[in-house]
Structure formats: structure tokens, C-alpha cells
C-alpha atoms as a PDB file:
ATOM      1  CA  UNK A   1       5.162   9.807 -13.292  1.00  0.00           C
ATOM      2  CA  UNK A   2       3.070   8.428 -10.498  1.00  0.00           C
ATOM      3  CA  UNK A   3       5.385   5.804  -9.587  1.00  0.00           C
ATOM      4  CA  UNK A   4       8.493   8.584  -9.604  1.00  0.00           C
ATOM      5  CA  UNK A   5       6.710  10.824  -7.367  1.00  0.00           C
ATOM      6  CA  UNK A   6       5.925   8.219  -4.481  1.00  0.00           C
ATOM      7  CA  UNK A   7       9.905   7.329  -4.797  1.00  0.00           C
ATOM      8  CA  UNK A   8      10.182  10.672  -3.775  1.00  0.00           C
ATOM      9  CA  UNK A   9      12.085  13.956  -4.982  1.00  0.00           C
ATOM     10  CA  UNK A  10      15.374  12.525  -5.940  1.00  0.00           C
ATOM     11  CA  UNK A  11      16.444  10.731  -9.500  1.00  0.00           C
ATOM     12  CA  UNK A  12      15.044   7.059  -9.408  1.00  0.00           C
ATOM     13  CA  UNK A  13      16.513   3.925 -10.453  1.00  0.00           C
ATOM     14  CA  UNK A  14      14.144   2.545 -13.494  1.00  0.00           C
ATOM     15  CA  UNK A  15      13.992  -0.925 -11.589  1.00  0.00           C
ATOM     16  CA  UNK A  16      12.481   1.051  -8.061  1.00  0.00           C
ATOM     17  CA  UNK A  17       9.880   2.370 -10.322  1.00  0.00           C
ATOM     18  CA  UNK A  18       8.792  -0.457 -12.194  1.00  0.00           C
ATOM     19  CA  UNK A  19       8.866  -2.344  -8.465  1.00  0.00           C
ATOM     20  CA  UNK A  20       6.192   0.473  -7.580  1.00  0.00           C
ATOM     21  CA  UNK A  21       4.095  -0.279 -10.622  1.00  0.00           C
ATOM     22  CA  UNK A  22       4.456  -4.353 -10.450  1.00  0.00           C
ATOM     23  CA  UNK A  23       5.965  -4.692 -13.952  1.00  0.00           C
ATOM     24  CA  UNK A  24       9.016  -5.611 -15.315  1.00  0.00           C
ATOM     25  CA  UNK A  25      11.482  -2.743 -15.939  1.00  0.00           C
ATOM     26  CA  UNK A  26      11.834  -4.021 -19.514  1.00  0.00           C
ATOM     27  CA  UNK A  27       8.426  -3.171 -20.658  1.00  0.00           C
ATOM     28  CA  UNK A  28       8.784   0.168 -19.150  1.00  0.00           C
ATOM     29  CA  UNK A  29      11.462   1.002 -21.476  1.00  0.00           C
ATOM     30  CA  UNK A  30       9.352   2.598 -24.250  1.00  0.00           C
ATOM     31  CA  UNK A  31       7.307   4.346 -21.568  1.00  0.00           C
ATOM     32  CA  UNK A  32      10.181   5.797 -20.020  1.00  0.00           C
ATOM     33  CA  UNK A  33      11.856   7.051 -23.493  1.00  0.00           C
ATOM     34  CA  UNK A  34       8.752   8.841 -24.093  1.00  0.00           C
ATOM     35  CA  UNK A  35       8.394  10.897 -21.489  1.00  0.00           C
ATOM     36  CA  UNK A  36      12.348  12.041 -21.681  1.00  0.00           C
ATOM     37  CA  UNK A  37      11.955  12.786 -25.336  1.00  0.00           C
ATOM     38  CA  UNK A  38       8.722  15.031 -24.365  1.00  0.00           C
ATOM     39  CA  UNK A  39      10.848  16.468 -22.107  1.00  0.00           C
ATOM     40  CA  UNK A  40       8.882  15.518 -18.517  1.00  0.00           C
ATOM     41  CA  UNK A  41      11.926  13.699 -17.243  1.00  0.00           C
ATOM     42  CA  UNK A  42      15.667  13.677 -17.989  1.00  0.00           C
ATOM     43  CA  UNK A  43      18.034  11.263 -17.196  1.00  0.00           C
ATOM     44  CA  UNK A  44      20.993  12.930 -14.515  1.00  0.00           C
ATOM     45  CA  UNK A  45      23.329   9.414 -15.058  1.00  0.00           C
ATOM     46  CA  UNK A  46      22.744   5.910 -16.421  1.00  0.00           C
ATOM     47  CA  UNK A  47      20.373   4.211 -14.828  1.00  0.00           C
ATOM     48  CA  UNK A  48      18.387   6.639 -13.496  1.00  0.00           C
ATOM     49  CA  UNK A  49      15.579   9.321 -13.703  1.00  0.00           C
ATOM     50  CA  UNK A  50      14.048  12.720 -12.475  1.00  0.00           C
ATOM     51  CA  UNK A  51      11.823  14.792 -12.744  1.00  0.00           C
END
């Protein structure tokens, strides 16, 4: 979420975030399903994120 909101308002690529955090996009992948299915983020088209 931290990562997402230095990138800015607009839906992020999952590879710009993981850049911000210095980890592989890959082992963000659980992360990142858990906070869709919790309903913090949604995804607007493959690829990508917001808030």
C-alpha cells in the first residue's frame, strides 16, 4: 500500500511497485492477492492495480 501510494494516484503496474519495495514482483504475488480479496485494491486491467 505504501509502495502504491508513492507511485502516485493512478493504477500501478505490479513490477513499478515491487521496483519501489526492492523485491521481485513474484514474491509479491500472494501479497498483492490479499489485499484485492480484502477488498483494499482492485485490479482496473491485467497487469495492474489501484487503490
Amino acid at each position: 500500500m505504501r509502495a502504491m501510494a508513492e507511485l502516485g494516484s493512478e493504477p500501478q503496474k505490479a513490477a513499478g511497485v515491487s521496483r519501489v519495495m526492492n523485491r521481485e514482483s513474484t514474491r509479491l504475488g500472494p501479497t498483492r492477492a490479499e489485499v484485492i480479496d480484502v477488498g483494499l485494491r482492485y485490479t482496473p486491467e491485467h497487469g495492474y492495480a489501484a487503490a
